[in-house]
Protein backbone atom coordinates (compact mmCIF):
# COMPACT_ATOMS: atom_id res chain seq x y z
CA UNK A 1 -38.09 -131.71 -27.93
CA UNK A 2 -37.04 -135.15 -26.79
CA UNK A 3 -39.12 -136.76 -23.96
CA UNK A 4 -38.09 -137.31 -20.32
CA UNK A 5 -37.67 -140.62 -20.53
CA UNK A 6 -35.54 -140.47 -23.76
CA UNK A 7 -32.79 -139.13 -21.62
CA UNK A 8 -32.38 -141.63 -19.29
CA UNK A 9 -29.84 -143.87 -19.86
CA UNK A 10 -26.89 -145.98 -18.53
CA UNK A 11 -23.41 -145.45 -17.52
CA UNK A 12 -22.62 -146.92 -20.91
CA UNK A 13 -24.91 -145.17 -22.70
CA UNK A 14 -23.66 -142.12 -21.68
CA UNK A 15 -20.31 -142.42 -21.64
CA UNK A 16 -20.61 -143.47 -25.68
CA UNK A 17 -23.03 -140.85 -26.09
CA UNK A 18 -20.78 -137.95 -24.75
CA UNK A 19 -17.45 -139.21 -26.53
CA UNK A 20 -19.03 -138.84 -30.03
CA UNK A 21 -20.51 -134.98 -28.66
CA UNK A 22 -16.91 -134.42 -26.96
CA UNK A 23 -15.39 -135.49 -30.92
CA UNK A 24 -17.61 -132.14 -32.28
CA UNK A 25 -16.20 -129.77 -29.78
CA UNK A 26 -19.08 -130.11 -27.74
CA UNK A 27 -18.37 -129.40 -23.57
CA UNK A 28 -20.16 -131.76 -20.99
CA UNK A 29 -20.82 -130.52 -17.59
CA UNK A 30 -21.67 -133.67 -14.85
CA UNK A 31 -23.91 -132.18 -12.00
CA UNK A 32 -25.79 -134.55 -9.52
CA UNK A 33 -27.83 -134.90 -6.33
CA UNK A 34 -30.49 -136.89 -4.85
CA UNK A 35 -33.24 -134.51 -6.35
CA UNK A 36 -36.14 -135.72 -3.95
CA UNK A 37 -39.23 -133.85 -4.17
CA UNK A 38 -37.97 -131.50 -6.54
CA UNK A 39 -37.69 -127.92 -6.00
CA UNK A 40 -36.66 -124.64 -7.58
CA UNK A 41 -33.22 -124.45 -5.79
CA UNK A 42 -32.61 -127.72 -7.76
CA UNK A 43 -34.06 -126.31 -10.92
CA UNK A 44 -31.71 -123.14 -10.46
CA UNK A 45 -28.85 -125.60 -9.51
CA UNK A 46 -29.07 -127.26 -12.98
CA UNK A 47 -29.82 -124.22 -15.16
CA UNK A 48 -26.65 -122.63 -14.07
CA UNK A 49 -24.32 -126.36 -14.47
CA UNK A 50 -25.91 -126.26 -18.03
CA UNK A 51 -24.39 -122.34 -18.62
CA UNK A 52 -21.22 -123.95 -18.07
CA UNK A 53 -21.18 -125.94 -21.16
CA UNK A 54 -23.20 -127.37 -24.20
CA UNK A 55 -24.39 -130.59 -22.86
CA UNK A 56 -25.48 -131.30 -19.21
CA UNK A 57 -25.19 -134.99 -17.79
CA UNK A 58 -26.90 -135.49 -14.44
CA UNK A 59 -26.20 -138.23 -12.35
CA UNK A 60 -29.02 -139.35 -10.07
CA UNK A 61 -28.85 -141.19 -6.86
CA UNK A 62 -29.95 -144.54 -6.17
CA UNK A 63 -32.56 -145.28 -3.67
CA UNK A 64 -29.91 -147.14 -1.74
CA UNK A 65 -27.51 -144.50 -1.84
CA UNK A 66 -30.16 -141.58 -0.35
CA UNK A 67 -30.96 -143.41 2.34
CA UNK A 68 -26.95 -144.21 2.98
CA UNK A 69 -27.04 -140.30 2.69
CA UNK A 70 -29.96 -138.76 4.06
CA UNK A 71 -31.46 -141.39 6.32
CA UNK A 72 -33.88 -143.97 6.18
CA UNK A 73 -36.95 -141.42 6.05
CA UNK A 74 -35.78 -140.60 2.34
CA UNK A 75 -35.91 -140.93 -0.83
CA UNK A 76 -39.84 -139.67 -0.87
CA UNK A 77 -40.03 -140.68 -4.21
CA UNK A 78 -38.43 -143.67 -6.10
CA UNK A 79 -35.10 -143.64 -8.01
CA UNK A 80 -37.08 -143.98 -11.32
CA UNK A 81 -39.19 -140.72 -10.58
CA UNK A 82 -36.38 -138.65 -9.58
CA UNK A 83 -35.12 -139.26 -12.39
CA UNK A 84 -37.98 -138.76 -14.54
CA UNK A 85 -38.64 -135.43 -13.33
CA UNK A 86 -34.67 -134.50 -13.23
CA UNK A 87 -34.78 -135.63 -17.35
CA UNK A 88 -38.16 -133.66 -18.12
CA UNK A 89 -35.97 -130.04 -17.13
CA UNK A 90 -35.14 -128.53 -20.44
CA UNK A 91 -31.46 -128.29 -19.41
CA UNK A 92 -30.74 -131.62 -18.82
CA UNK A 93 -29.42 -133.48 -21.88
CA UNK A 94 -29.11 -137.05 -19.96
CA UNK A 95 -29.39 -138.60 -16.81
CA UNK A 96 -28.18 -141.76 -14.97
CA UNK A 97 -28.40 -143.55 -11.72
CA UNK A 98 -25.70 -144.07 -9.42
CA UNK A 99 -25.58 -145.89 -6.39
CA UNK A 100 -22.17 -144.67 -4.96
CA UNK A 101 -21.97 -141.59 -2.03
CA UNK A 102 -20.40 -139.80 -4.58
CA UNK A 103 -19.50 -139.11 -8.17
CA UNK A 104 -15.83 -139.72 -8.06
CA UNK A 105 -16.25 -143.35 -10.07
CA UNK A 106 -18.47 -141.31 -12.91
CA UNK A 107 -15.91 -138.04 -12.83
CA UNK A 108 -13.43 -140.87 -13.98
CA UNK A 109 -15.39 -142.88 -16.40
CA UNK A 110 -16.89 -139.84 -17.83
CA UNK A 111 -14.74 -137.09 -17.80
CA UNK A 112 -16.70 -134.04 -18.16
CA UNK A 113 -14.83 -130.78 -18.74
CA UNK A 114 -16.69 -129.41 -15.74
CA UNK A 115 -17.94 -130.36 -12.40
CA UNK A 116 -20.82 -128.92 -10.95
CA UNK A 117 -21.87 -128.21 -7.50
CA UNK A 118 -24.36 -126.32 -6.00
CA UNK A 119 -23.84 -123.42 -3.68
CA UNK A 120 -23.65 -125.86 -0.77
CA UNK A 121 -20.23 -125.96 -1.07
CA UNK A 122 -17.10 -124.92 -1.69
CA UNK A 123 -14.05 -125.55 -4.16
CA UNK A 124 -12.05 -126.68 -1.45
CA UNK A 125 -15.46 -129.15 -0.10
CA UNK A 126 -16.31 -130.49 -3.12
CA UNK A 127 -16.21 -134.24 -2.05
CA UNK A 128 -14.77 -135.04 -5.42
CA UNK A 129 -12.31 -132.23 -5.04
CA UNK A 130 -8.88 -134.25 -5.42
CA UNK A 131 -9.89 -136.57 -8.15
CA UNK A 132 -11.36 -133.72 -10.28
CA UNK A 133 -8.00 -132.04 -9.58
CA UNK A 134 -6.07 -135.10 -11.19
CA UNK A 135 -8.07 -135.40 -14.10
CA UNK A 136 -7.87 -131.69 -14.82
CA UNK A 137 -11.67 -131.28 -14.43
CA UNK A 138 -13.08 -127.93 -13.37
CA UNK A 139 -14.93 -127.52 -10.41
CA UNK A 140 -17.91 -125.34 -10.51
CA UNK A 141 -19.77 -123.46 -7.96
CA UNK A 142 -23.84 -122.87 -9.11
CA UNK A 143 -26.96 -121.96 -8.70
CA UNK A 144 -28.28 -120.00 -6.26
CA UNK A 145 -27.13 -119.46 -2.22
CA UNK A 146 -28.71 -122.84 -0.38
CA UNK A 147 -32.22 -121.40 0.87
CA UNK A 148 -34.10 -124.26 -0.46
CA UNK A 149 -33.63 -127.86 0.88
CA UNK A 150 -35.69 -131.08 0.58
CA UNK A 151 -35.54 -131.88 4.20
CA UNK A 152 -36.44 -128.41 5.60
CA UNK A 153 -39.33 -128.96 2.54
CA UNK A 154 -40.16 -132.43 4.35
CA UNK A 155 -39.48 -131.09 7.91
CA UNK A 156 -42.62 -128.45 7.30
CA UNK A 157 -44.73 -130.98 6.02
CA UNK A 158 -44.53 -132.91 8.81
CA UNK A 159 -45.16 -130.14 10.97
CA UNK A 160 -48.72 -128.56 8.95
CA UNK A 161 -46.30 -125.67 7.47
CA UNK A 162 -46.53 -125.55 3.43
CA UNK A 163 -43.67 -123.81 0.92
């Protein structure tokens, strides 16, 4: 089994890495998040982008980027232990760091057959939605209904509750 940090790798990296899987008819699935303090909606969230192919490339965001996203009270942990943990799941095949709001740039460099989202949204919210569309990538819904969140996770903390 390869180690955590074996996966991690750049955009280039990746993209070289993929094309020669893509050449033996393997699928690649892009899924990615923020993945602070992670939690089993995540894990659940990743399992099921991996079901939709054979090799699962997550993209992780930047510390910049969370705090463009969530506020300045996050990331909890850095960029470089986010994606640590992220790479030591046994579905994940590679991971990256972005630091765009969104994946749109990597859904074009990359191409993956499929695009995974969790069950957050919608086909028609994806925030990627029209460029996936263009390329003629597929949109997937995953993991399980949204009950699990990092900020509600954060939110109890703060207030003595645990879980």
């Amino acid at each position: 089994m390869r180690s955590a940090q074996s996966k991690i790798h750049s955009r280039e990296s990746v993209r070289k890495a993929i094309a020669k899987l893509r050449s033996q008819g393997q699928r690649v699935v892009l899924a990615n998040g923020c993945f602070d303090t992670l939690h089993v909606g995540h894990v659940r969230y990743l399992s099921g982008a991996k079901r939709e192919g054979d090799v699962l490339v997550v993209a992780v965001n930047a510390d910049a980027s969370v705090k463009g996203l969530k506020g300045p009270r996050q990331p909890v942990l850095d960029e470089q232990a986010r994606a640590q943990l992220v790479a030591s799941l046994r579905d994940v095949d590679f991971v990256l760091l972005f630091a765009e709001s969104n994946v749109e740039s990597l859904l074009e460099e990359l191409r993956p057959e499929v695009h995974a989202k969790g069950t957050d949204y919608t086909t028609e919210t994806v925030p990627e939605r029209a460029v996936s569309e263009r390329l003629g990538i597929r949109v997937a819904i995953v993991g399980d209904p949204k009950r699990h969140s990092t900020r509600a996770f954060l939110d109890g903390l703060r207030k003595g509750r645990h879980g």
